[in-house]
N, C-alpha and C. Protein backbone atom coordinates (compact mmCIF):
# COMPACT_ATOMS: atom_id res chain seq x y z
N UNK A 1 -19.90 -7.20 1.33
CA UNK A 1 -19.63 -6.51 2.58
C UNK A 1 -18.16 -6.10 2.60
N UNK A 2 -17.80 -5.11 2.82
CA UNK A 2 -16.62 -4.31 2.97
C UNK A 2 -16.04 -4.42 4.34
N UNK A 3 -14.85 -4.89 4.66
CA UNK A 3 -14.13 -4.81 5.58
C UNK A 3 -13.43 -4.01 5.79
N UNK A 4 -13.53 -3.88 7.35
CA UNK A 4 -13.47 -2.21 8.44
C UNK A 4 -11.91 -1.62 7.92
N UNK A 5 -10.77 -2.98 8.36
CA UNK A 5 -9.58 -3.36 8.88
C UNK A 5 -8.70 -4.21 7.92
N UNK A 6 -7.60 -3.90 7.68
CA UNK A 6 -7.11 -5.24 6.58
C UNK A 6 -5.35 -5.30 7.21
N UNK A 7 -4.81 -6.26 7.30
CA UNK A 7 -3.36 -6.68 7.52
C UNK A 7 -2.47 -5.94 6.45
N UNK A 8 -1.12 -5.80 6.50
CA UNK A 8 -0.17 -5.55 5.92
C UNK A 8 -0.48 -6.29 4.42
N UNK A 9 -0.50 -7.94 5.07
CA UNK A 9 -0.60 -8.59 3.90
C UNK A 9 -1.51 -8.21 2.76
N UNK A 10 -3.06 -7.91 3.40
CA UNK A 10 -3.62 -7.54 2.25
C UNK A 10 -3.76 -6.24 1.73
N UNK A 11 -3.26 -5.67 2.21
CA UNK A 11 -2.63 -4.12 1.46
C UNK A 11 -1.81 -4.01 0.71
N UNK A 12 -0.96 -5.22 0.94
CA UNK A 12 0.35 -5.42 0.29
C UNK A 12 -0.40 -6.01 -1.18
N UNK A 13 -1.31 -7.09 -1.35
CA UNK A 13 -1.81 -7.40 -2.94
C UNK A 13 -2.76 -6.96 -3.05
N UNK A 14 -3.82 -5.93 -2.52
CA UNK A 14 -4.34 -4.98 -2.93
C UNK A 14 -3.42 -3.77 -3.94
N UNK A 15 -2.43 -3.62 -3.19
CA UNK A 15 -1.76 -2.85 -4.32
C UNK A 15 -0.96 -2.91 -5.35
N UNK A 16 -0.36 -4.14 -5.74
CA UNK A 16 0.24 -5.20 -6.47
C UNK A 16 -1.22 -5.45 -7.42
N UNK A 17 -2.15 -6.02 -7.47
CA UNK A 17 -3.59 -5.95 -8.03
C UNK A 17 -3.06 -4.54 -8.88
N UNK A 18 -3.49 -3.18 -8.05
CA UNK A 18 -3.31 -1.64 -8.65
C UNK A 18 -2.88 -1.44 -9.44
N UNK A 19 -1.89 -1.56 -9.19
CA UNK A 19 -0.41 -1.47 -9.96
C UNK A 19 -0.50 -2.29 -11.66
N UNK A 20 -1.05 -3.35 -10.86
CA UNK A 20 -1.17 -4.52 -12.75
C UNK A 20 -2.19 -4.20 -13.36
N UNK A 21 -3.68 -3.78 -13.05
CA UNK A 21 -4.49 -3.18 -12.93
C UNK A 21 -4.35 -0.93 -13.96
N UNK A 22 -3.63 -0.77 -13.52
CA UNK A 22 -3.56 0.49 -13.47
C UNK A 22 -2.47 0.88 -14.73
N UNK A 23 -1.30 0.24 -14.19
CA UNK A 23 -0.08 0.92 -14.70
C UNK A 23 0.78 -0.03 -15.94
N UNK A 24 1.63 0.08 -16.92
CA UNK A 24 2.19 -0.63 -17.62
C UNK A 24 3.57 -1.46 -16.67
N UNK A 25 3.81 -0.65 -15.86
CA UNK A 25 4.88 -0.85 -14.91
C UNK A 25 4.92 -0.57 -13.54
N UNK A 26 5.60 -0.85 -12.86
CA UNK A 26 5.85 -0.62 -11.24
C UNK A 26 6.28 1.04 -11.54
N UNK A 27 7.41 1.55 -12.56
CA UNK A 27 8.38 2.42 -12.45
C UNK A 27 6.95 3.49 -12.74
N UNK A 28 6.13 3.49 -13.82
CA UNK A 28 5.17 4.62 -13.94
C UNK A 28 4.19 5.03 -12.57
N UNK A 29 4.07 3.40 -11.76
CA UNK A 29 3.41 3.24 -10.55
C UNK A 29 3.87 4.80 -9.69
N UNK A 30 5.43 4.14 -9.50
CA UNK A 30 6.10 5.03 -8.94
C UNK A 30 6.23 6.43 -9.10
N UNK A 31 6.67 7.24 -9.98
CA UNK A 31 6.08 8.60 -10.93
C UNK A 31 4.93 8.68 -10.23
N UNK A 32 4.05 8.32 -10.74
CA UNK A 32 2.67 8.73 -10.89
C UNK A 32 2.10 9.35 -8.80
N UNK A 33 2.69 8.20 -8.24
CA UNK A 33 2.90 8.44 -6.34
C UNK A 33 3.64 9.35 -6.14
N UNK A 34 4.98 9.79 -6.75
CA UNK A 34 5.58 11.03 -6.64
C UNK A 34 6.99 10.14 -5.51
N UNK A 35 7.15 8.70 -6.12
CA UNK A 35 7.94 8.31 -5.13
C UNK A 35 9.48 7.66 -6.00
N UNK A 36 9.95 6.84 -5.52
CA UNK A 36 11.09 6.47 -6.24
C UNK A 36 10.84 4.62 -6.59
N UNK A 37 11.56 4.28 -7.45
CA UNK A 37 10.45 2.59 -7.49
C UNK A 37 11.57 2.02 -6.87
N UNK A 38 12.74 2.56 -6.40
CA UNK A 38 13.00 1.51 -5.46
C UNK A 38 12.38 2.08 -3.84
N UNK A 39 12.04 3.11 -3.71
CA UNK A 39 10.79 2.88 -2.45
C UNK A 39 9.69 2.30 -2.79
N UNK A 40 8.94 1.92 -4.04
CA UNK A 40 7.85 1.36 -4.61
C UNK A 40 8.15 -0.02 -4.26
N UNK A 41 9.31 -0.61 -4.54
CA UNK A 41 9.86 -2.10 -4.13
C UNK A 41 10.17 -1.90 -2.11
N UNK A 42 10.39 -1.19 -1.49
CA UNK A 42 10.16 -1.70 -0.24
C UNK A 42 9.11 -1.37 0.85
N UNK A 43 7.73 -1.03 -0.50
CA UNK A 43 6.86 -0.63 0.10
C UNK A 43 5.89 -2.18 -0.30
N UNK A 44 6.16 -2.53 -1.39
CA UNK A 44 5.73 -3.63 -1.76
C UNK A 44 6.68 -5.24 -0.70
N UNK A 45 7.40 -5.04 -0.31
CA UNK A 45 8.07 -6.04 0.24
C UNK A 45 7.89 -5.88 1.78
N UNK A 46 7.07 -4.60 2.08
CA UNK A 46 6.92 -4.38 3.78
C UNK A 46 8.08 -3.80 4.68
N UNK A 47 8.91 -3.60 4.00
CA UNK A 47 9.79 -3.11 4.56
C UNK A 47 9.44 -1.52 4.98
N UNK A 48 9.12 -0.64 4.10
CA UNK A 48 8.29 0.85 4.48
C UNK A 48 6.89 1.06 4.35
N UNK A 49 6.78 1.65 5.32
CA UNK A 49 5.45 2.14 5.04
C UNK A 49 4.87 2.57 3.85
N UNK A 50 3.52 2.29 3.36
CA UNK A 50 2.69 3.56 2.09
C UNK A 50 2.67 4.51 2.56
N UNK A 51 3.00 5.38 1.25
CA UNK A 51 2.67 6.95 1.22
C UNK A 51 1.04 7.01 1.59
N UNK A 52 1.13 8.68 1.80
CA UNK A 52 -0.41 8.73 2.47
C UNK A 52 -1.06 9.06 0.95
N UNK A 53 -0.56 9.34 0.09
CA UNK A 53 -0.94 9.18 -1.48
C UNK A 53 -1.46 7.67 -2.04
N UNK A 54 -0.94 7.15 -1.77
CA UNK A 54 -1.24 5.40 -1.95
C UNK A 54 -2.30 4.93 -1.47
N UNK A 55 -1.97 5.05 -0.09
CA UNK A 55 -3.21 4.80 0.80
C UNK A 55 -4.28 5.73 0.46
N UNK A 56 -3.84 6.90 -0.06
CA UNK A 56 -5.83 7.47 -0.36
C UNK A 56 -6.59 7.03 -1.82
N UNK A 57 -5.61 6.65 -2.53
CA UNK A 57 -6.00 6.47 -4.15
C UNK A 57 -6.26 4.97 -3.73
N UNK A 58 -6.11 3.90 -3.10
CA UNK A 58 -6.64 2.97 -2.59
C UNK A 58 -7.69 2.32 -1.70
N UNK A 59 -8.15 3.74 -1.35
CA UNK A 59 -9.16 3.95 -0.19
C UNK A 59 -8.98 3.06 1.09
N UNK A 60 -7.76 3.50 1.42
CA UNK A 60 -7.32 3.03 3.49
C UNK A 60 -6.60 4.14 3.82
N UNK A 61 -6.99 4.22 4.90
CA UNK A 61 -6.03 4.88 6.36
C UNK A 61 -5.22 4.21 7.20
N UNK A 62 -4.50 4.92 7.61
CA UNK A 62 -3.14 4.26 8.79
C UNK A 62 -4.00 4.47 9.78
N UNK A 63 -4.12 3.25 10.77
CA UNK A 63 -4.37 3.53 12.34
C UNK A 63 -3.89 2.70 13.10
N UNK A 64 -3.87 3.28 13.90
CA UNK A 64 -3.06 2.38 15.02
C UNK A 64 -3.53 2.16 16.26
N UNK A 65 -3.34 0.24 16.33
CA UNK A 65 -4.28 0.04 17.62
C UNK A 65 -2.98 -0.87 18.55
N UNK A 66 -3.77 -0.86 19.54
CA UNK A 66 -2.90 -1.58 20.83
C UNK A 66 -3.85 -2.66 21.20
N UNK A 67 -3.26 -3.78 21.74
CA UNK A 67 -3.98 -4.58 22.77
C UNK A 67 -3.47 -4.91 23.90
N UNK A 68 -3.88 -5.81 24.59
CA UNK A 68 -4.13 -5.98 26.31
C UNK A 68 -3.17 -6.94 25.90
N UNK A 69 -2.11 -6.83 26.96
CA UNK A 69 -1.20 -8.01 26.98
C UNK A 69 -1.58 -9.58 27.74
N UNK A 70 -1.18 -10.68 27.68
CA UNK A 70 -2.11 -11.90 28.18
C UNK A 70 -1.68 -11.85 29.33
């Protein structure tokens, strides 16, 4: 069963997985996204957002939800 929704966190080693998975390196990672690998390193550390390139070759979308305050 496939889940709807996933945290930072698991986006974050979903794509770390990719990356080891995919590439010889982070730096080809990077190339290959059309990004720089030190944005590759603060996309991996949470500091920036994924490209919308990342997120589609990974199969997720950005959405954004709110909740009810207590």
């Amino acid at each position: 069963m496939t889940r709807r929704y996933s945290n930072d966190q698991d986006l974050i080693k979903t794509l770390r997985m990719y990356i080891k998975r995919h590439f010889d390196k982070k730096k080809d990672a990077a190339e290959h996204w059309g990004v720089s690998g030190n944005y590759l390193s603060m996309i991996l550390s949470s500091t920036k957002p994924p490209t919308k390139e990342i997120l589609d070759e990974l199969g997720y979308e950005r959405v954004k939800m709110y909740k009810f305050k207590n």
